[in-house]
Protein backbone atom coordinates (compact mmCIF):
# COMPACT_ATOMS: atom_id res chain seq x y z
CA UNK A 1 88.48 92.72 90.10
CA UNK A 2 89.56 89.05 89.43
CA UNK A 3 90.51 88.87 93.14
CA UNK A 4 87.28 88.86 94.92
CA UNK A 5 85.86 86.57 92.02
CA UNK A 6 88.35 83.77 92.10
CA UNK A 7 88.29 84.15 96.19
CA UNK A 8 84.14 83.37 96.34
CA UNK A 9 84.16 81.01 93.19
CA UNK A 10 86.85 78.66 95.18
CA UNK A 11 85.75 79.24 98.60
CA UNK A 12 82.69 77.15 97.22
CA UNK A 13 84.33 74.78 95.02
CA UNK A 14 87.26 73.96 97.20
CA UNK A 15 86.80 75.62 100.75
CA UNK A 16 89.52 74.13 102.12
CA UNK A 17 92.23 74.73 99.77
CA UNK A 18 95.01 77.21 101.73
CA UNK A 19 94.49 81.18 100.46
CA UNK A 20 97.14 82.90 102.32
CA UNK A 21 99.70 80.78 104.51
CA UNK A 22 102.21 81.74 107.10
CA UNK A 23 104.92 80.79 108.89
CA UNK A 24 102.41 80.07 111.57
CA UNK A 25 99.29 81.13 111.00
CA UNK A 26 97.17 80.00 107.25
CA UNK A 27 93.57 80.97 106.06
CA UNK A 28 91.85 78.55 103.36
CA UNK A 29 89.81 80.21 101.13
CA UNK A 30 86.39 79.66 102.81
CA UNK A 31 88.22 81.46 106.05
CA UNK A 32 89.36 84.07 104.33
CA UNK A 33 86.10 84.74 102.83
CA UNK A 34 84.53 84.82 106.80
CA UNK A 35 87.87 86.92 107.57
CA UNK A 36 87.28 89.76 105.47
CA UNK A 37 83.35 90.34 106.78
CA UNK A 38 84.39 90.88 110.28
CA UNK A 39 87.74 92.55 108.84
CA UNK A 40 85.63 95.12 106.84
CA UNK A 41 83.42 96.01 109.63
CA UNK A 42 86.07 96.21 111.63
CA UNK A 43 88.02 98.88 109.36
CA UNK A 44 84.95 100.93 108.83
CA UNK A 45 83.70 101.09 112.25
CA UNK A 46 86.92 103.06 113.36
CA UNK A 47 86.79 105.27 110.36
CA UNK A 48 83.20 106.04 111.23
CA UNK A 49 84.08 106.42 114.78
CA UNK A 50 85.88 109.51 114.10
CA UNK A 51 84.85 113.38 114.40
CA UNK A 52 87.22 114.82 112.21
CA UNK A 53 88.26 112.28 109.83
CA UNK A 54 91.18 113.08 107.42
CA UNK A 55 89.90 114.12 103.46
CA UNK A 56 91.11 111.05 101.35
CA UNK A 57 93.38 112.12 98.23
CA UNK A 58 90.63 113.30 95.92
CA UNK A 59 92.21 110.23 93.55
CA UNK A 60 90.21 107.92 95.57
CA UNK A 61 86.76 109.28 94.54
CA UNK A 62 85.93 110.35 98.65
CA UNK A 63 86.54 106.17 99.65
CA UNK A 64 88.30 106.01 102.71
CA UNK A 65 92.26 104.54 103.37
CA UNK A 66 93.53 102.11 105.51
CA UNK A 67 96.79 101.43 105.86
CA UNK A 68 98.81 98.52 106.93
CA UNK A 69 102.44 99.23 108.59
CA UNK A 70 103.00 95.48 110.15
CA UNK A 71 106.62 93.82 110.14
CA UNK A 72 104.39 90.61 109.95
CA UNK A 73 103.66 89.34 106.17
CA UNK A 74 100.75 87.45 107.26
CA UNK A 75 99.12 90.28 108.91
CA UNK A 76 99.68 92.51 105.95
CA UNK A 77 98.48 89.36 103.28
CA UNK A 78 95.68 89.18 105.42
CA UNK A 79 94.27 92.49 105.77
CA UNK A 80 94.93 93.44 102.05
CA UNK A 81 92.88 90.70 100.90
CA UNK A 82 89.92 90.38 102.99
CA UNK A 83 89.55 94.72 102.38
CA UNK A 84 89.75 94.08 98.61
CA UNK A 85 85.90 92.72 98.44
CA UNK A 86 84.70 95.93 99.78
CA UNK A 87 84.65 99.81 99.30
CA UNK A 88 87.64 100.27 100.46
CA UNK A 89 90.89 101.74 99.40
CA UNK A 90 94.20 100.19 101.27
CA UNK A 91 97.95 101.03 101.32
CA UNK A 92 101.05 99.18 102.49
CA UNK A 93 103.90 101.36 104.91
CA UNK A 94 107.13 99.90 105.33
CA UNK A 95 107.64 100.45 108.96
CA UNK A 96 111.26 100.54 108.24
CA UNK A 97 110.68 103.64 105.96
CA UNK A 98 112.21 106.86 107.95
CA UNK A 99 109.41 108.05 110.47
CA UNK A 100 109.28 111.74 108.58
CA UNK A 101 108.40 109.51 105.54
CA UNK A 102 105.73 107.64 107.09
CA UNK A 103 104.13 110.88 108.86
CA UNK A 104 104.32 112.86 105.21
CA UNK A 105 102.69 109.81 103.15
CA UNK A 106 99.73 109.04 105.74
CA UNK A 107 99.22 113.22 106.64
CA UNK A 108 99.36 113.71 102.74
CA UNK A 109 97.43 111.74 101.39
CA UNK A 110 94.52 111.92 103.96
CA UNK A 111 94.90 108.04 105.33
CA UNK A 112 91.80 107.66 107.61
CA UNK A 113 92.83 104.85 109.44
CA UNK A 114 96.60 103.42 110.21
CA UNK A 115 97.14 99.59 111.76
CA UNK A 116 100.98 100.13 113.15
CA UNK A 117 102.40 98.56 116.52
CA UNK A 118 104.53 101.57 116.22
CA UNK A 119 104.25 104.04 119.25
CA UNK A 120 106.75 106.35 117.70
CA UNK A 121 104.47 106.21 114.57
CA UNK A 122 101.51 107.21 116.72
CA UNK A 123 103.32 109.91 118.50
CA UNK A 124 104.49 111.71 115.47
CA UNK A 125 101.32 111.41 113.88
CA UNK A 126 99.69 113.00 116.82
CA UNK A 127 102.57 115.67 117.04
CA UNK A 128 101.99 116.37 113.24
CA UNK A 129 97.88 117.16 113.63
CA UNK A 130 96.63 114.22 111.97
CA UNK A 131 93.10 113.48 113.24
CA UNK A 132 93.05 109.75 111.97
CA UNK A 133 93.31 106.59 114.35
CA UNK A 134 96.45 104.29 114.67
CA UNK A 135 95.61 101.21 116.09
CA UNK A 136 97.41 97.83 116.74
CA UNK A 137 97.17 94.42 115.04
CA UNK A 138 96.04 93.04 118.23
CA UNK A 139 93.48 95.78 118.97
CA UNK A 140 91.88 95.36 115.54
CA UNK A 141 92.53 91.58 115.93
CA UNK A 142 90.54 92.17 119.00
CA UNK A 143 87.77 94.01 117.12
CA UNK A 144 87.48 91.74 114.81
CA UNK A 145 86.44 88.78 116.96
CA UNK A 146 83.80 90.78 118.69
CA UNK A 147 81.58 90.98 115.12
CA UNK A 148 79.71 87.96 113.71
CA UNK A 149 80.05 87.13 110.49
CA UNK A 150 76.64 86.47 109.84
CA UNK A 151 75.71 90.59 110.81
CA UNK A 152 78.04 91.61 108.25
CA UNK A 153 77.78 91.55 104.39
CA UNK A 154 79.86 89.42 102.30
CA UNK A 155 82.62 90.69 99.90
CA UNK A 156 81.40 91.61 96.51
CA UNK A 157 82.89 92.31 93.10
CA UNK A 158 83.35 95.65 92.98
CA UNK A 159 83.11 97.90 89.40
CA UNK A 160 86.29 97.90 87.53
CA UNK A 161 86.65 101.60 87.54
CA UNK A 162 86.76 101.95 91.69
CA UNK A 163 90.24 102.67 92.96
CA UNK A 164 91.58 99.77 95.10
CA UNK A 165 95.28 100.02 96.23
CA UNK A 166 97.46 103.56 97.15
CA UNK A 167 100.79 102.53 96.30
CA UNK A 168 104.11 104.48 96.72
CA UNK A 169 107.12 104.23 94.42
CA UNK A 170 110.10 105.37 97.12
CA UNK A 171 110.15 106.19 100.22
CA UNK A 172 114.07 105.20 100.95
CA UNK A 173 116.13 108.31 99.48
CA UNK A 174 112.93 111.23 99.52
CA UNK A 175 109.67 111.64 99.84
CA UNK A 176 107.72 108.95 98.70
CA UNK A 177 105.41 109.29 95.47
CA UNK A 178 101.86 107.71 95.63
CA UNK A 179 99.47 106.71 92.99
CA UNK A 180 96.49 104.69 92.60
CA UNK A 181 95.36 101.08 91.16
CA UNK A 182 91.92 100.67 89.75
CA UNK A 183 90.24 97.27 89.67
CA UNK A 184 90.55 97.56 86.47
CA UNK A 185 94.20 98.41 86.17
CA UNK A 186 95.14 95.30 88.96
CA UNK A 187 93.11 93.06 86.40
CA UNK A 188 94.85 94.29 83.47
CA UNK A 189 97.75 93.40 85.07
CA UNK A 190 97.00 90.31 86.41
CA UNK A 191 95.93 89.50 82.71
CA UNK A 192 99.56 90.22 81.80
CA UNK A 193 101.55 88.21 84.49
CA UNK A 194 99.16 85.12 83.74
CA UNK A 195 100.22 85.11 80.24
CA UNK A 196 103.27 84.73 81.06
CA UNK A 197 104.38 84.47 84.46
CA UNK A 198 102.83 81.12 85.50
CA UNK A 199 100.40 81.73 88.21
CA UNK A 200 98.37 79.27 87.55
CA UNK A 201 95.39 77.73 89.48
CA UNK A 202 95.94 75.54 92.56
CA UNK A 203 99.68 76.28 92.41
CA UNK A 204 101.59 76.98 95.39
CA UNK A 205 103.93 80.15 95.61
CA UNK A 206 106.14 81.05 97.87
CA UNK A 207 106.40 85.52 98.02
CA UNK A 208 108.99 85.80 100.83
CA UNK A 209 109.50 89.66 102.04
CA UNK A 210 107.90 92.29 103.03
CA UNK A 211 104.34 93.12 101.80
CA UNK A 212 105.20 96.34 101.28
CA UNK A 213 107.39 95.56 98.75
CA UNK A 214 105.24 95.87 95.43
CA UNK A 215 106.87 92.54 94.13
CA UNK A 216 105.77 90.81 97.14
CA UNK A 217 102.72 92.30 97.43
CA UNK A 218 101.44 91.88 94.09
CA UNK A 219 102.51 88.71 94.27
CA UNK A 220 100.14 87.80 96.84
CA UNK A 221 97.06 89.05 94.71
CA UNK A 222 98.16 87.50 92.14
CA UNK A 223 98.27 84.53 93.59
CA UNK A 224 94.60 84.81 95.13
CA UNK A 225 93.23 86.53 91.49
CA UNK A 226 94.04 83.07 89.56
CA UNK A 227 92.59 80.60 92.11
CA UNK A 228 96.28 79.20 93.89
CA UNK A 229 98.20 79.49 97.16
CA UNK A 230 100.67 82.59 98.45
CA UNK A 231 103.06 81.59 101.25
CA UNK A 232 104.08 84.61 102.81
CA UNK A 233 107.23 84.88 105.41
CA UNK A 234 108.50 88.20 107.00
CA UNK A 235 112.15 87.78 105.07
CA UNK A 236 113.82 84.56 103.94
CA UNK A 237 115.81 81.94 105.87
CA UNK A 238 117.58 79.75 104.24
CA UNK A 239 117.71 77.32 107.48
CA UNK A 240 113.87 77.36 107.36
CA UNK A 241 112.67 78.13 103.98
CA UNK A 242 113.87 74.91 102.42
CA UNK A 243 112.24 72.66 104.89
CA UNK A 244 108.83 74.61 104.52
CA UNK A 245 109.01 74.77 100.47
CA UNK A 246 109.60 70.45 100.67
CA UNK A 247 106.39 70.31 103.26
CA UNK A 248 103.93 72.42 101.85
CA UNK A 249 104.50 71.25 98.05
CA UNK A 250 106.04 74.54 96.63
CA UNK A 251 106.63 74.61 93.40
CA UNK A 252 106.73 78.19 92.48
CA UNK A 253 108.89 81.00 93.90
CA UNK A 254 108.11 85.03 93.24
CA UNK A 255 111.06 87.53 95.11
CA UNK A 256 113.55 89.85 94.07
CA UNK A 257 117.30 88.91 92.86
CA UNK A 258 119.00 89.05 96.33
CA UNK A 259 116.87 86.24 98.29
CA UNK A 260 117.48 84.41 95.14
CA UNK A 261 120.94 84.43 95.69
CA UNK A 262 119.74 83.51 98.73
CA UNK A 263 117.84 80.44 97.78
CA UNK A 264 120.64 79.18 95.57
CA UNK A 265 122.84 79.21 98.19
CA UNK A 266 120.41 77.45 100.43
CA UNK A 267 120.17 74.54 97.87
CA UNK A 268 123.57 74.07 97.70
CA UNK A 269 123.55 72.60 101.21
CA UNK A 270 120.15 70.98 101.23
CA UNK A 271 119.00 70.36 97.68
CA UNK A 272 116.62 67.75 98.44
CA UNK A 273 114.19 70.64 100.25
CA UNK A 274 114.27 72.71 96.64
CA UNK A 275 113.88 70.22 94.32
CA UNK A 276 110.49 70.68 93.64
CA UNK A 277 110.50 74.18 92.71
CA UNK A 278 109.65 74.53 89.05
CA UNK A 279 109.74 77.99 88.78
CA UNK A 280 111.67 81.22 90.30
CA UNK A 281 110.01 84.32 89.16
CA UNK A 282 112.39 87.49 90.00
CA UNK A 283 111.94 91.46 89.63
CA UNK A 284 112.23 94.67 91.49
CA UNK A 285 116.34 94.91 90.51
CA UNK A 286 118.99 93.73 88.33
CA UNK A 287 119.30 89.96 88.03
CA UNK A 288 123.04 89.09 87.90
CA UNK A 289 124.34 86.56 85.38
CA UNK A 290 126.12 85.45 87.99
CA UNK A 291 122.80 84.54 90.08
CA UNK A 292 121.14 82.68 87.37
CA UNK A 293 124.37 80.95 86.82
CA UNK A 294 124.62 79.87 90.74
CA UNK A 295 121.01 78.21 91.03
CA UNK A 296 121.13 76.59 87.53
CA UNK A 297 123.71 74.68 88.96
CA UNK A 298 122.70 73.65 91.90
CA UNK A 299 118.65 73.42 90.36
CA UNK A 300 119.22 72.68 86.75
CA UNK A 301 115.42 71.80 86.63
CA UNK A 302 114.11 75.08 88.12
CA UNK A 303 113.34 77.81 85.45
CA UNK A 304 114.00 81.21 86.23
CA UNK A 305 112.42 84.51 84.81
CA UNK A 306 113.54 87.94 85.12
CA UNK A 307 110.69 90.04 84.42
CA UNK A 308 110.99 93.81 83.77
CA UNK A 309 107.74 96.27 85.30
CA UNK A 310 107.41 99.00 87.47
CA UNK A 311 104.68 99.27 89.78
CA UNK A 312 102.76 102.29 88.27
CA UNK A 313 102.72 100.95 85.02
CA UNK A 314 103.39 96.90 85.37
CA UNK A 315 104.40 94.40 83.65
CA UNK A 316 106.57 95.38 80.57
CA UNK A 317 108.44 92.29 79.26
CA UNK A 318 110.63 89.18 80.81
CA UNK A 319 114.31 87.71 80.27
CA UNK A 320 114.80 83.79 80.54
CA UNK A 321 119.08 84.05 80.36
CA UNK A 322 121.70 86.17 81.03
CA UNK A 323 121.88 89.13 83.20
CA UNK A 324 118.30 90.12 82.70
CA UNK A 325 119.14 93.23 80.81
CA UNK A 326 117.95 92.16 77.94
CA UNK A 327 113.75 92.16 78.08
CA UNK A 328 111.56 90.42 75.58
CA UNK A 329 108.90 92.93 75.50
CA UNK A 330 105.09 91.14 76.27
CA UNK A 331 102.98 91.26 72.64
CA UNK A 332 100.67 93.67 74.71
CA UNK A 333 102.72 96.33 76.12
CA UNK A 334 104.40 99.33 73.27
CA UNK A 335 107.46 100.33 74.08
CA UNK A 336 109.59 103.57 72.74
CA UNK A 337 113.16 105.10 73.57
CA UNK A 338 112.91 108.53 73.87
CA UNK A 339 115.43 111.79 74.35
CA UNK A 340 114.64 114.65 76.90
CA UNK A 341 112.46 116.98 74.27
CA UNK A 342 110.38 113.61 73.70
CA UNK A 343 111.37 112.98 70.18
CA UNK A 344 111.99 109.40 69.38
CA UNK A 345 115.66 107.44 69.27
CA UNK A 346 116.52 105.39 66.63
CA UNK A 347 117.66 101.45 67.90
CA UNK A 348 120.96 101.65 69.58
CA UNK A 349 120.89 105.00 71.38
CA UNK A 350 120.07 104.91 74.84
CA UNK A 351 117.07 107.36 75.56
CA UNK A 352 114.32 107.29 78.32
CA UNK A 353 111.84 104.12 78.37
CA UNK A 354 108.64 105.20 77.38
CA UNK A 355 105.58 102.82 78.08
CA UNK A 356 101.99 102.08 76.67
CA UNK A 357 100.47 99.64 78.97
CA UNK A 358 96.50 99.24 80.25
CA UNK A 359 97.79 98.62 83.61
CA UNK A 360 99.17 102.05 84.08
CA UNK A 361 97.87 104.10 86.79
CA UNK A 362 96.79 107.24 85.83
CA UNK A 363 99.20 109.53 87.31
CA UNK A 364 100.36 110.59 90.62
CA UNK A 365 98.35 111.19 94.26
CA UNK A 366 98.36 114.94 94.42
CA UNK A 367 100.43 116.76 97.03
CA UNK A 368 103.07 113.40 96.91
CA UNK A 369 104.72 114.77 93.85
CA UNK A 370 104.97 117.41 90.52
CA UNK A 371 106.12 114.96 88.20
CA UNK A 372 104.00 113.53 85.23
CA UNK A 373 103.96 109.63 85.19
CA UNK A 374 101.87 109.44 82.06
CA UNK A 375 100.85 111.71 79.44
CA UNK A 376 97.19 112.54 77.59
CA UNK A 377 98.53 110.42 74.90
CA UNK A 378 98.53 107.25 77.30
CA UNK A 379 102.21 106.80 76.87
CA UNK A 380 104.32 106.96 80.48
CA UNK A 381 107.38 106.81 81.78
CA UNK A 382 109.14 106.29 85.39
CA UNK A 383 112.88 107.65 84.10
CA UNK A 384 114.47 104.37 83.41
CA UNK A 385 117.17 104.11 80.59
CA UNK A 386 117.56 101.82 77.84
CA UNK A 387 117.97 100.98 74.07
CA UNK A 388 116.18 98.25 71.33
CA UNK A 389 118.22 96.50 69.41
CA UNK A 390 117.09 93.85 67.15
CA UNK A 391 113.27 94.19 68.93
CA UNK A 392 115.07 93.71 72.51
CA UNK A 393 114.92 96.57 75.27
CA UNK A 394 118.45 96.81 76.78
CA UNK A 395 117.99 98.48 80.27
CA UNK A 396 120.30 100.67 81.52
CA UNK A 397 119.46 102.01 84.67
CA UNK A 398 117.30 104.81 85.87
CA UNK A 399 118.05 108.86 84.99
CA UNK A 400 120.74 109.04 87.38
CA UNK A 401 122.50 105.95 86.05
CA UNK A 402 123.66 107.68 83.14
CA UNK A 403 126.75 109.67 83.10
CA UNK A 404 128.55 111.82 80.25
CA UNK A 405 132.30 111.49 80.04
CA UNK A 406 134.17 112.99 76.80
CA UNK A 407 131.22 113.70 75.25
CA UNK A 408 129.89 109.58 75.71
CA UNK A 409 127.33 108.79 76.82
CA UNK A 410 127.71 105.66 79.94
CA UNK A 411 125.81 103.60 81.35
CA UNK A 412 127.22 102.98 84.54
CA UNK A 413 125.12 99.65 85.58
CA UNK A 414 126.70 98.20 82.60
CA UNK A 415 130.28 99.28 84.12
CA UNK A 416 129.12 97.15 87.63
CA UNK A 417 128.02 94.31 85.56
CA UNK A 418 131.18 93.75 83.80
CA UNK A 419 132.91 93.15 87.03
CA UNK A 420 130.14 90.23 87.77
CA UNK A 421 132.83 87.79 85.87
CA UNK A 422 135.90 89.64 87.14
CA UNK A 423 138.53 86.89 87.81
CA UNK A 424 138.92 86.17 91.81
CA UNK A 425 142.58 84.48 91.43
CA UNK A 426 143.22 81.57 93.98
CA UNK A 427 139.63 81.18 95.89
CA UNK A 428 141.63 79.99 98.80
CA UNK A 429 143.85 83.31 99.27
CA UNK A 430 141.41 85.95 100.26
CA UNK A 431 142.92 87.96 97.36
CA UNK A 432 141.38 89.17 94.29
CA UNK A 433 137.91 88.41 95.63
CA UNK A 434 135.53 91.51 94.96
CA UNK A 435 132.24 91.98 97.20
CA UNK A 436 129.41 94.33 95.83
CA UNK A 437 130.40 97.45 93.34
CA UNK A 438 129.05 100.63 92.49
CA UNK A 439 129.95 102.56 89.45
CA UNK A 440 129.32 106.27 90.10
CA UNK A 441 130.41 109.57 88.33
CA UNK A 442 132.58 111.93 89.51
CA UNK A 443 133.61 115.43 88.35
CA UNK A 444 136.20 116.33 85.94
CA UNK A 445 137.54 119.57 84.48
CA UNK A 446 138.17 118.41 81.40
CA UNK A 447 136.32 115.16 80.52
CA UNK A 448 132.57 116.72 82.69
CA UNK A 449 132.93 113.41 84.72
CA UNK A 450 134.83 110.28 84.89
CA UNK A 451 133.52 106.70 85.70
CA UNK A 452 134.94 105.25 89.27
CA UNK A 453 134.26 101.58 90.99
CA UNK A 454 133.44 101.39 94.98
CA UNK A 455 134.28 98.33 95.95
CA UNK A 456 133.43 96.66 98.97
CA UNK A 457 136.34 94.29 99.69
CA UNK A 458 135.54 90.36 100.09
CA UNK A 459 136.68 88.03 102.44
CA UNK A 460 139.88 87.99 104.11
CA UNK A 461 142.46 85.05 104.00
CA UNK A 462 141.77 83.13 107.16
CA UNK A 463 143.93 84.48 109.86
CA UNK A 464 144.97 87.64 108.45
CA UNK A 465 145.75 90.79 110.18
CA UNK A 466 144.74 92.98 107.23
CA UNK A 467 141.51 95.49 108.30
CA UNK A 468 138.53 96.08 107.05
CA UNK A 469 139.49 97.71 103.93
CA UNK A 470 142.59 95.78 103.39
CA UNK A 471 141.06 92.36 103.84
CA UNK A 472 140.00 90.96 100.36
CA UNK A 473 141.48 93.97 98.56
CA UNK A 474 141.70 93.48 94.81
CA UNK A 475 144.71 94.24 92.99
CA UNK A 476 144.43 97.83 90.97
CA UNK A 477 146.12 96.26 87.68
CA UNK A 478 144.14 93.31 87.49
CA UNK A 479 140.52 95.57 87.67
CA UNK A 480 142.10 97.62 85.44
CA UNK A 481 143.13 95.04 82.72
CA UNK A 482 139.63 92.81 83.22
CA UNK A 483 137.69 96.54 82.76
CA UNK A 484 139.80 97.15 79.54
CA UNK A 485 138.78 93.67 78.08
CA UNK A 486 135.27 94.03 78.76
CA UNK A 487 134.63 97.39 78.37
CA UNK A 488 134.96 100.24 75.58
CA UNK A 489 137.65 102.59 76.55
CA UNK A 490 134.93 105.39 77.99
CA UNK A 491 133.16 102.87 80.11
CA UNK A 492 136.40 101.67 81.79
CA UNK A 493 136.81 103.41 85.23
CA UNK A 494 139.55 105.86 85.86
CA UNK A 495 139.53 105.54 89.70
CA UNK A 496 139.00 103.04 92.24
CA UNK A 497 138.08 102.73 96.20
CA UNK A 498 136.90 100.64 99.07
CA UNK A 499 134.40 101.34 101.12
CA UNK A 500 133.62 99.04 104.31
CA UNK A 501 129.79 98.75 103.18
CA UNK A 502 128.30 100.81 100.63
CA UNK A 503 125.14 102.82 101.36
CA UNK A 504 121.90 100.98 101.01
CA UNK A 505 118.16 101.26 101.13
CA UNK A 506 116.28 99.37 103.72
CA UNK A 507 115.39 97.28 100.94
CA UNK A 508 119.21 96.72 100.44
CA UNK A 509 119.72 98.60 97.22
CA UNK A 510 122.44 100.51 96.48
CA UNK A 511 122.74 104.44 96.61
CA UNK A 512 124.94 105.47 94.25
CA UNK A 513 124.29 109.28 95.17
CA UNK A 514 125.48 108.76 98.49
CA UNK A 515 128.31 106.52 97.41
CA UNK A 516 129.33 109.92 95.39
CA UNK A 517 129.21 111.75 98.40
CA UNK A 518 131.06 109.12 100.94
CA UNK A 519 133.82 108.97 98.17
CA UNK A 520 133.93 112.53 97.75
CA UNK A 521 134.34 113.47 101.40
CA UNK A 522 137.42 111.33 101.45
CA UNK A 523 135.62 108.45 103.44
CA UNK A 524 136.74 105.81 100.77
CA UNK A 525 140.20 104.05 100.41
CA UNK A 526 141.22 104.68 97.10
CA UNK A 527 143.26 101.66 95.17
């Protein structure tokens, strides 16, 4: 595992270079290297503590799991790293997953060992008959500093075939599906992303988000597998973020297409703080044109990439313009488009993505899930949608992204992004000013289903008396007439509403199933 290799190679040649920094806490390498003794002992002191100790998914080969459920990015960084030199397999909980989420993963999988400042966590897990041990940052904090260093062994690199990470792939609309990363698998990977994602040695990145986020936290291996510097922060502030990324020399930038938005915005106020960034690196959603658009303005300099993967598999292929939809697939990675009996699509015809990557994970922790990530043949799939045309994967959403009106086939992500350029009218009138959309499918006698836009409504005109759904409210014949002249005739939507806020995921993406089901219990304002 390239982690614990680079981690011991420069904790010799340059102890002092920063490893993992936070907002107000930072480990150099050479730290980090005395961190993850004490850390280790630490860890496997409380899973030998206890009498009954959960069974580990048999996917780990009887290693025991600790997980991390910390709000802190730092803490998470931290304890992810220092375990990976060791026989150990970790996890990452978002703590802002639903509780009966948390309890099912942890109780399913046979977690040993939980480090959670939650109490309702530890109550639930004690309600549902777990026998493992929850304890709190500061408590193992507080173990930690009890051990010496010097009575513990030092990380090692481990064999390539030991599993390493327990990762989950939801865990926002049901029950979340885990699976496994070898060494092997994380260095295929990393192989990929350094090819052509830029993580090169001694260069600082900035991951901001939670580590539970697989972005985020693969970022931060990444990072430590090729020899540079993560800077981790709990969520991104523009009023601080700029400041920091100007002090500490960052020059590289790894988070998904929403903080960008974030950032560009940001450097429109202050773009002396951002002007050293030479690279944003973006995944985990669609990147809007619109997004790329906003920070090549105010950062003509900074290069942005829009890289296509999915955390079971990993890295599939990148876009350097436009929308992001449009993926250059990586010389090492096969790709084929595929319909539901698993016969292959000619170019053009939107099918499932089907992937042949050595960073795939093998399938699925048993007990978290039926479904079959990859086949005997090597080839896998997650459910997402797309075509290739002219050697280009065009992505169009995941399974449920796909809707059949009249006998056509649309892809209703392509619907949303057509409304990306949608003309706001006079930016000073509050009018004609659209906020987020969601394209969603609803039934129809005759056609199976017909396309409708949720809108939520943008900003009022400054002193307006309009409500919440009034204020902003775009005019029906203008959507209508900018759908028709970007869209073919089954794509354009027959209906359209607003909705105060449209449903999200803690992560903030948006649930089009339960924007079906808001619209269709009459909870929407239709145009």
């Amino acid at each position: 595992m390239p982690i614990t290799a680079t981690i011991l190679d420069v904790a010799l040649e340059r102890p002092d270079q920063p490893a993992i920094v936070g907002a107000e806490a930072r480990l150099s390498y050479a730290q980090l290297v005395d961190d993850s003794r004490t850390m280790f002992a630490s860890a496997s002191s409380l899973h030998a503590e206890q009498t009954d100790p959960p069974t580990p998914a048999p996917e780990t080969h009887g290693i025991p799991i600790t997980a991390v459920s910390l709000t802190s990015a730092f803490e998470t960084s931290r304890i992810i790293a220092g375990l990976a030199g060791f026989r150990a397999v970790s996890a990452t909980i978002d703590p802002r997953w639903p509780l009966e989420h948390q309890v099912g993963v942890i109780t399913t999988t046979g977690i040993g060992v939980v480090i959670s400042d939650s109490t309702d966590l530890a109550e639930a897990l004690a309600a549902a008959g777990w026998t493992g041990t929850v304890i709190t940052a500061a408590d193992f904090h507080a173990r930690e500093t009890a051990i010496d260093p010097a009575d513990t062994a030092p990380p090692s690199v481990r064999e390539s075939s030991e599993p390493f990470l327990m990762l989950f792939s939801s865990g926002t609309t049901s029950n979340p599906k885990a699976f496994i990363k070898t060494r092997r698998q994380y260095r295929d990977n990393v192989a990929v992303s350094s090819a052509h994602l830029e993580p090169l040695p001694g260069v600082a990145t900035l991951a901001p988000g939670p580590v539970s986020y697989s972005l985020t936290l693969y970022a931060v291996i990444e990072s430590l597998a090729t020899g540079g510097s993560v800077h981790v922060a709990d969520d991104f502030d523009p009023f601080t973020m700029g400041p920091r990324i100007a002090t500490e020399a960052i020059t590289r930038v790894v988070a998904v297409p929403a903080v960008v938005k974030a950032l560009a915005e940001a450097a429109r106020r202050t773009p002396d703080h951002f002007r050293g960034l030479a690279l944003v690196v973006t995944g985990g959603a669609n990147l809007p044109a619109s997004i790329r658009s906003a920070l090549a303005d105010v950062l003509p300099d900074t290069r942005l990439i829009s890289y296509y993967g999915a955390a079971e598999i990993g890295f599939i292929g990148d876009s350097r313009d436009g929308d992001g939809t449009w993926i250059s697939i990586y010389d090492t990675i096969g790709v084929e488009i595929r319909d539901e009996s698993g016969a292959r699509l000619t170019d053009g015809v939107i099918g499932t993505v089907w992937i042949r990557a050595a960073a795939c994970s093998d399938g699925y922790v048993t007990g978290t899930t039926d479904a079959q990530l990859r086949r005997p043949d090597g080839w896998a799939t997650v459910g997402d949608q797309g075509r290739i045309d002219n050697g280009l994967l065009q992505l169009a959403g995941r399974a449920g992204d796909i809707t059949i009106t009249g006998g056509h086939k649309v892809s209703l992500p392509e619907v949303e992004r057509a409304f990306e350029e949608f003309d706001r009218g006079d930016p000073h009138s509050g009018r004609d000013r659209l906020g987020e959309v969601c394209a969603i499918a609803l039934p129809d006698e005759r056609l199976g289903s017909i396309v409708a836009l949720v809108i939520e409504p943008g900003s009022a005109e400054p002193g307006s008396e309009d409500g919440p759904l009034n204020s902003g409210a775009p005019d029906k014949a203008a959507l209508l007439a900018h759908a028709r002249a970007e869209l073919a005739p089954q794509f354009v939507p027959r209906r359209f509403y607003l909705l105060d806020r449209l449903p999200r995921t803690v992560g903030g993406k948006i649930r089009r199933s339960e924007t079906v089901d808001v619209v269709m219990s009459g909870k929407a304002q239709r145009l």
